[in-house]
N, C-alpha and C. Protein backbone atom coordinates (compact mmCIF):
# COMPACT_ATOMS: atom_id res chain seq x y z
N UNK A 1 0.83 -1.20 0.00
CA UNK A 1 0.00 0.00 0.00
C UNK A 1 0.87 1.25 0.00
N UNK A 2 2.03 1.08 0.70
CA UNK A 2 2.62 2.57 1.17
C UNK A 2 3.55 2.81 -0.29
N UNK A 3 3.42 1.56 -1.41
CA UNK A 3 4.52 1.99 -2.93
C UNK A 3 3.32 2.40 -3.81
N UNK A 4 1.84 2.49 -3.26
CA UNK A 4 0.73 3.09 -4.07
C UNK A 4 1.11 4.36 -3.71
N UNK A 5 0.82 4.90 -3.03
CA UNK A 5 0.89 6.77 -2.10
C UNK A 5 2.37 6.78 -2.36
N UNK A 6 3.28 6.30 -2.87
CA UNK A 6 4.40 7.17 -3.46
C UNK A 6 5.12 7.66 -1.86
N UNK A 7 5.17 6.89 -1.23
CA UNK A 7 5.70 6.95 0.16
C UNK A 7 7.27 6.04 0.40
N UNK A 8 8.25 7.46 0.04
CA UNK A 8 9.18 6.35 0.92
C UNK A 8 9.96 6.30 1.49
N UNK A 9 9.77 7.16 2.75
CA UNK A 9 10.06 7.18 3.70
C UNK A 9 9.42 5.95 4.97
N UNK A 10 8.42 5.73 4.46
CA UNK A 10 7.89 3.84 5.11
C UNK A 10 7.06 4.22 5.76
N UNK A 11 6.64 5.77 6.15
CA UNK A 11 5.41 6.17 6.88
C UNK A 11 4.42 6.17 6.29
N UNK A 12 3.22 6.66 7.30
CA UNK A 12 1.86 6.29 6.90
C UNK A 12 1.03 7.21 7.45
N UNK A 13 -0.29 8.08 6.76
CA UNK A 13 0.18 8.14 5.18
C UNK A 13 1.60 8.70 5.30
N UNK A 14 1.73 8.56 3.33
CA UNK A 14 2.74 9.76 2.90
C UNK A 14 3.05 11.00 3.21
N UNK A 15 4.50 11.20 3.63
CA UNK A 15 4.15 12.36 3.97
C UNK A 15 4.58 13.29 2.72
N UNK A 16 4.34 15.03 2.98
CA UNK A 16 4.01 15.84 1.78
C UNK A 16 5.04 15.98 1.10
N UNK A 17 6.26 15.72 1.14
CA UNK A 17 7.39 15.58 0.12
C UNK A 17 7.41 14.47 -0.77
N UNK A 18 7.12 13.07 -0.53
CA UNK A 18 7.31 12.40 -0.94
C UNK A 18 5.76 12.38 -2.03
N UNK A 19 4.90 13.08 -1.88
CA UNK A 19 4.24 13.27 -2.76
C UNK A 19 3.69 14.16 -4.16
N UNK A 20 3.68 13.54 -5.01
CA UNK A 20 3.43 14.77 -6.48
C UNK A 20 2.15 14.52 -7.16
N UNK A 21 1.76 15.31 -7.05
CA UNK A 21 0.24 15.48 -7.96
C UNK A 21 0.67 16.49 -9.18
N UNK A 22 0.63 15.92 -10.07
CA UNK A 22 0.67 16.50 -11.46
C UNK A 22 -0.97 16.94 -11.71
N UNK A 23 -1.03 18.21 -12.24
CA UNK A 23 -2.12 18.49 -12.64
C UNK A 23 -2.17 19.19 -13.79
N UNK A 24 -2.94 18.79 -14.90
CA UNK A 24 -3.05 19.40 -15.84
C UNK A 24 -4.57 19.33 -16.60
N UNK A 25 -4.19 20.26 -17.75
CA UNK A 25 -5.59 20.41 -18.44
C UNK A 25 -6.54 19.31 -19.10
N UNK A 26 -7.41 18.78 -19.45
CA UNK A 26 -7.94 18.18 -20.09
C UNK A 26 -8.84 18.36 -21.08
N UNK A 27 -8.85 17.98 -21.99
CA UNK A 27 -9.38 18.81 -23.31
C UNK A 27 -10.57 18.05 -23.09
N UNK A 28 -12.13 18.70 -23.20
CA UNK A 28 -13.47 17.84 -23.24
C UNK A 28 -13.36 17.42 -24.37
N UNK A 29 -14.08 16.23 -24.20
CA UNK A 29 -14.34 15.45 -26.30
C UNK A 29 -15.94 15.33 -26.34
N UNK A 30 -16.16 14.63 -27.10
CA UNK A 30 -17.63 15.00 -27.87
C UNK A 30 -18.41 13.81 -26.89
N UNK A 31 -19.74 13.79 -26.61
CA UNK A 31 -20.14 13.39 -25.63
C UNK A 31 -21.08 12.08 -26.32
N UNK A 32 -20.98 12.23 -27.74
CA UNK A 32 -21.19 11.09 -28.19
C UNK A 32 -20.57 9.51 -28.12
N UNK A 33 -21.27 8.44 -27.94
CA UNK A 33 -20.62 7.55 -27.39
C UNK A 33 -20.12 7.09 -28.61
N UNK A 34 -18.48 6.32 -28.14
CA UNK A 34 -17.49 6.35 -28.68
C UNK A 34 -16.76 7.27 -29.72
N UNK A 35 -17.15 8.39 -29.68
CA UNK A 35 -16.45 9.55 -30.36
C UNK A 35 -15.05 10.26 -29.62
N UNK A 36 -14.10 10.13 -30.10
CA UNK A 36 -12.89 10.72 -29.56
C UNK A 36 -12.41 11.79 -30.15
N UNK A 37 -13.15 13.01 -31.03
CA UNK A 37 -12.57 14.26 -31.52
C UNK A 37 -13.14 14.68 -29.87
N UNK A 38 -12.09 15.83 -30.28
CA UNK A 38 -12.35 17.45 -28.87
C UNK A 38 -13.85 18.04 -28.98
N UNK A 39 -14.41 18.38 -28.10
CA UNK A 39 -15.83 19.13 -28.32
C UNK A 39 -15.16 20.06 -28.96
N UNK A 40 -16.37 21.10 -29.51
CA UNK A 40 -16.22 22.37 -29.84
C UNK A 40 -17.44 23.14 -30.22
N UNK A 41 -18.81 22.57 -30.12
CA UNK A 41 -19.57 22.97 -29.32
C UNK A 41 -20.91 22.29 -28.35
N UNK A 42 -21.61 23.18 -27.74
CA UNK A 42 -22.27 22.94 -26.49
C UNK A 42 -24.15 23.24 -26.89
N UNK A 43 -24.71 21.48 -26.99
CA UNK A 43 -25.92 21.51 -26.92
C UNK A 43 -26.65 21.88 -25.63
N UNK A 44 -27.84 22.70 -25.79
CA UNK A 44 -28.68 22.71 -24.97
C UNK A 44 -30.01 22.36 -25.30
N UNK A 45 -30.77 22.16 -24.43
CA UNK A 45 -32.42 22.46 -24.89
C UNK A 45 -33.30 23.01 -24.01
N UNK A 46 -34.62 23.56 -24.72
CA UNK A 46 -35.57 23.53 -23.32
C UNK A 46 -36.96 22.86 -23.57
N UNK A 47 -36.81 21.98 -22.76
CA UNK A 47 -38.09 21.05 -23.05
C UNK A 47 -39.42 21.95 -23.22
N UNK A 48 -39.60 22.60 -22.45
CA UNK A 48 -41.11 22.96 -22.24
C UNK A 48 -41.48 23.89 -23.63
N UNK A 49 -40.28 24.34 -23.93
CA UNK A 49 -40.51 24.86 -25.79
C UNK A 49 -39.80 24.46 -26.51
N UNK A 50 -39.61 22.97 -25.96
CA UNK A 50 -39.32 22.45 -27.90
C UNK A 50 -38.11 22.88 -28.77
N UNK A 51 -37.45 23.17 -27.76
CA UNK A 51 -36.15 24.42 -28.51
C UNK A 51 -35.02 23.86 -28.37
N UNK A 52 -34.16 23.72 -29.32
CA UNK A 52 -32.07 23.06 -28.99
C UNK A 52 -31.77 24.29 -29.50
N UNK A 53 -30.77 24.54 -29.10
CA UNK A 53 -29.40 25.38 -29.09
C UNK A 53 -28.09 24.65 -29.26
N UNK A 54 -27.96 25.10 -30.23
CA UNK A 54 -26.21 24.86 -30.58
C UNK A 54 -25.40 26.05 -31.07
N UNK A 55 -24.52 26.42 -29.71
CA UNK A 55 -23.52 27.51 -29.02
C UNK A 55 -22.02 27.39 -29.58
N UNK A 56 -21.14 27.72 -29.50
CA UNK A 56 -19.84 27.67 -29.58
C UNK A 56 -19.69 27.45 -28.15
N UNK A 57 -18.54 26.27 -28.13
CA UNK A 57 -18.17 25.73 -26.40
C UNK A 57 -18.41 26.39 -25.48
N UNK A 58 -19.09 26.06 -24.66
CA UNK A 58 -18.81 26.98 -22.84
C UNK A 58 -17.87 26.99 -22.54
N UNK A 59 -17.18 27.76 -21.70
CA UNK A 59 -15.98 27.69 -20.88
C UNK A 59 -15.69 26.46 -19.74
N UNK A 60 -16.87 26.26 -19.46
CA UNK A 60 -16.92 25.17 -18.36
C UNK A 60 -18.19 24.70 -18.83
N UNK A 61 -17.90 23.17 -17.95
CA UNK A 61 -18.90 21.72 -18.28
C UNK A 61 -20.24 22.01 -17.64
N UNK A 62 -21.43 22.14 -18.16
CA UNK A 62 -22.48 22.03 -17.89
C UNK A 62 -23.00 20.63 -17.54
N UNK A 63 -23.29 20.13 -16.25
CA UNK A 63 -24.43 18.61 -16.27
C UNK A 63 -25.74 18.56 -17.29
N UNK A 64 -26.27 19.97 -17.55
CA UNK A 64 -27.10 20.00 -18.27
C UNK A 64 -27.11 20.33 -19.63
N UNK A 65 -25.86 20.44 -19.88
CA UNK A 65 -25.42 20.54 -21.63
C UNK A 65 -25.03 19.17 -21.99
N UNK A 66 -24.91 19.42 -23.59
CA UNK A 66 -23.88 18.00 -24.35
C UNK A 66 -22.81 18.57 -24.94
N UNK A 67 -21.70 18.27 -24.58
CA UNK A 67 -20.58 18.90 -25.77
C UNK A 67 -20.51 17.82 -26.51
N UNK A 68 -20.05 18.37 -27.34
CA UNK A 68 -20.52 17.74 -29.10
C UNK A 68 -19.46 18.55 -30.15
N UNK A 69 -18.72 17.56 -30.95
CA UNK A 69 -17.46 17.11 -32.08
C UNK A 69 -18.16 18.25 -33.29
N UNK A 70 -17.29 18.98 -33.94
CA UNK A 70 -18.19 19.84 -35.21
C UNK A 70 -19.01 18.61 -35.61
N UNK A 71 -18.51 17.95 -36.00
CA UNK A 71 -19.24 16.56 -36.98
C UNK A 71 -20.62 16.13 -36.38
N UNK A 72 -20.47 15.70 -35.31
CA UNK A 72 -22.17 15.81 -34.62
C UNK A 72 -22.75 16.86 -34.50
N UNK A 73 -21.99 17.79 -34.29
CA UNK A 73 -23.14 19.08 -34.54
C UNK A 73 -23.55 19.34 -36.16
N UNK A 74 -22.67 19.48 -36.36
CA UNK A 74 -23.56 19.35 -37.86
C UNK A 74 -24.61 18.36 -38.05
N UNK A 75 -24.53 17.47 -37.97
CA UNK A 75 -25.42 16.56 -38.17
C UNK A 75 -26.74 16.18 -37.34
N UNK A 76 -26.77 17.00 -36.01
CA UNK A 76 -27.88 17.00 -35.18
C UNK A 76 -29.04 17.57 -35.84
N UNK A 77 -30.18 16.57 -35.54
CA UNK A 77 -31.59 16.85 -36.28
C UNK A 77 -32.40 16.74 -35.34
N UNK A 78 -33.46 18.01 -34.79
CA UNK A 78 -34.03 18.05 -33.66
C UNK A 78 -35.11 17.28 -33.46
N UNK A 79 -35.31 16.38 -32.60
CA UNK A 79 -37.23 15.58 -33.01
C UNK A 79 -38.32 16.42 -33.38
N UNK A 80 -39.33 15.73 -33.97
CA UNK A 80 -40.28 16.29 -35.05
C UNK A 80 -40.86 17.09 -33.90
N UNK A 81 -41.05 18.23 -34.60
CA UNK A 81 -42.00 19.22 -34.01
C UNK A 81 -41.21 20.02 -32.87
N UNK A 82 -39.61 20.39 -32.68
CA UNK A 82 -38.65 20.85 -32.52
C UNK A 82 -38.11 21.62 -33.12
N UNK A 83 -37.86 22.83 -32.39
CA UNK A 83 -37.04 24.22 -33.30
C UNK A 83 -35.61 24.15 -33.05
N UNK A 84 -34.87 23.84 -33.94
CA UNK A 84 -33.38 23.58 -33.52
C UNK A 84 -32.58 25.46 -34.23
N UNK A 85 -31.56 26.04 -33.02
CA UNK A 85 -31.65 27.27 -33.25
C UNK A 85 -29.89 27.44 -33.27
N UNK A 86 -29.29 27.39 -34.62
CA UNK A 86 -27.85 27.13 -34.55
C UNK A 86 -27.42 28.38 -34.37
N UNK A 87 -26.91 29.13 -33.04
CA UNK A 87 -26.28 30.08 -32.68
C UNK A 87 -24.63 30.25 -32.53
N UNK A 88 -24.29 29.33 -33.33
CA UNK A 88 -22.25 29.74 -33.64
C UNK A 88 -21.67 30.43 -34.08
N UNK A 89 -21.11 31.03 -34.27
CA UNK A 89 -20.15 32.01 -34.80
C UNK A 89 -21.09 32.69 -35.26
N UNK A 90 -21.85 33.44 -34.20
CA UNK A 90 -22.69 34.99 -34.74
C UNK A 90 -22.28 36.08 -34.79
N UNK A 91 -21.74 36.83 -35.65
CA UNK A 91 -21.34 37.97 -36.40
C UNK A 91 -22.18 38.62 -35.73
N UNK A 92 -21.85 40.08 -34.76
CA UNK A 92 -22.74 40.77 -34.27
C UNK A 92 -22.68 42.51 -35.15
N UNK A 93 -22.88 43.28 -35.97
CA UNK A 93 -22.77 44.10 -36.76
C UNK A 93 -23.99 45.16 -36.65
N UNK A 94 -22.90 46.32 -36.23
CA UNK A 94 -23.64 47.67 -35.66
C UNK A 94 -23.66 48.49 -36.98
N UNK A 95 -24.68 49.16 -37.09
CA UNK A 95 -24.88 50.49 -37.80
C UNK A 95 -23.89 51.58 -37.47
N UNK A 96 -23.13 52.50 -38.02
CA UNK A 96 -22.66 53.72 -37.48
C UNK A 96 -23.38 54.46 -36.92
N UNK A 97 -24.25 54.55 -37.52
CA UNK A 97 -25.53 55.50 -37.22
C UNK A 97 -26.36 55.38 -36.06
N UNK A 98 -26.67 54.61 -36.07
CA UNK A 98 -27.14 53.75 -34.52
C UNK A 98 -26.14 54.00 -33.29
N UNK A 99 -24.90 54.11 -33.45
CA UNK A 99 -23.95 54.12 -32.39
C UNK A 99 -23.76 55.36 -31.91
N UNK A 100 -23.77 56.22 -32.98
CA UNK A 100 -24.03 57.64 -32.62
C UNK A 100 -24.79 58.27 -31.81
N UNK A 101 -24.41 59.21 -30.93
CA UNK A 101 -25.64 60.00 -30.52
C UNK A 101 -26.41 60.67 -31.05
């Protein structure tokens, strides 16, 4: 047990030198089963209107989202009688005129 915990000095537990936690990033992948591309973007829906959303990635993991491979997103088809509302890379473009006072 004590060459699991990276202990070796022979005490118990390990003590804090003898231990290293590497930590690093982890790239999310597509939440489709057995799909191994990177997400890159983030389904939602809302049941009570019938509505999906497909976003450009969240920053962080939603329990109540799907991240999803370009390739499945493209290919997502909302069930019948569903408004599917592809919001990615929206170009937001002001009037001059409008900006003006």
């Amino acid at each position: 047990l004590r060459a699991a915990w990276g202990d070796v000095s022979g005490g118990y537990p390990p003590s804090q030198q003898a231990c290293s936690i590497t930590v690093f990033h982890m790239a999310r992948h597509c939440t489709r089963q057995g799909c191994v591309h990177p997400a890159a973007v983030t389904l939602t829906y809302q049941y009570a209107r019938s509505l999906v959303w497909l976003d450009n990635l969240a920053p962080e993991r939603d329990p109540h989202s799907y991240d999803l491979c370009t390739t499945h997103a493209d290919r997502t088809k909302p069930p019948t009688g569903w408004h599917l509302e592809d919001r990615r890379f929206r170009v937001h473009v002001y009037d001059a005129g409008r900006l003006a006072g």
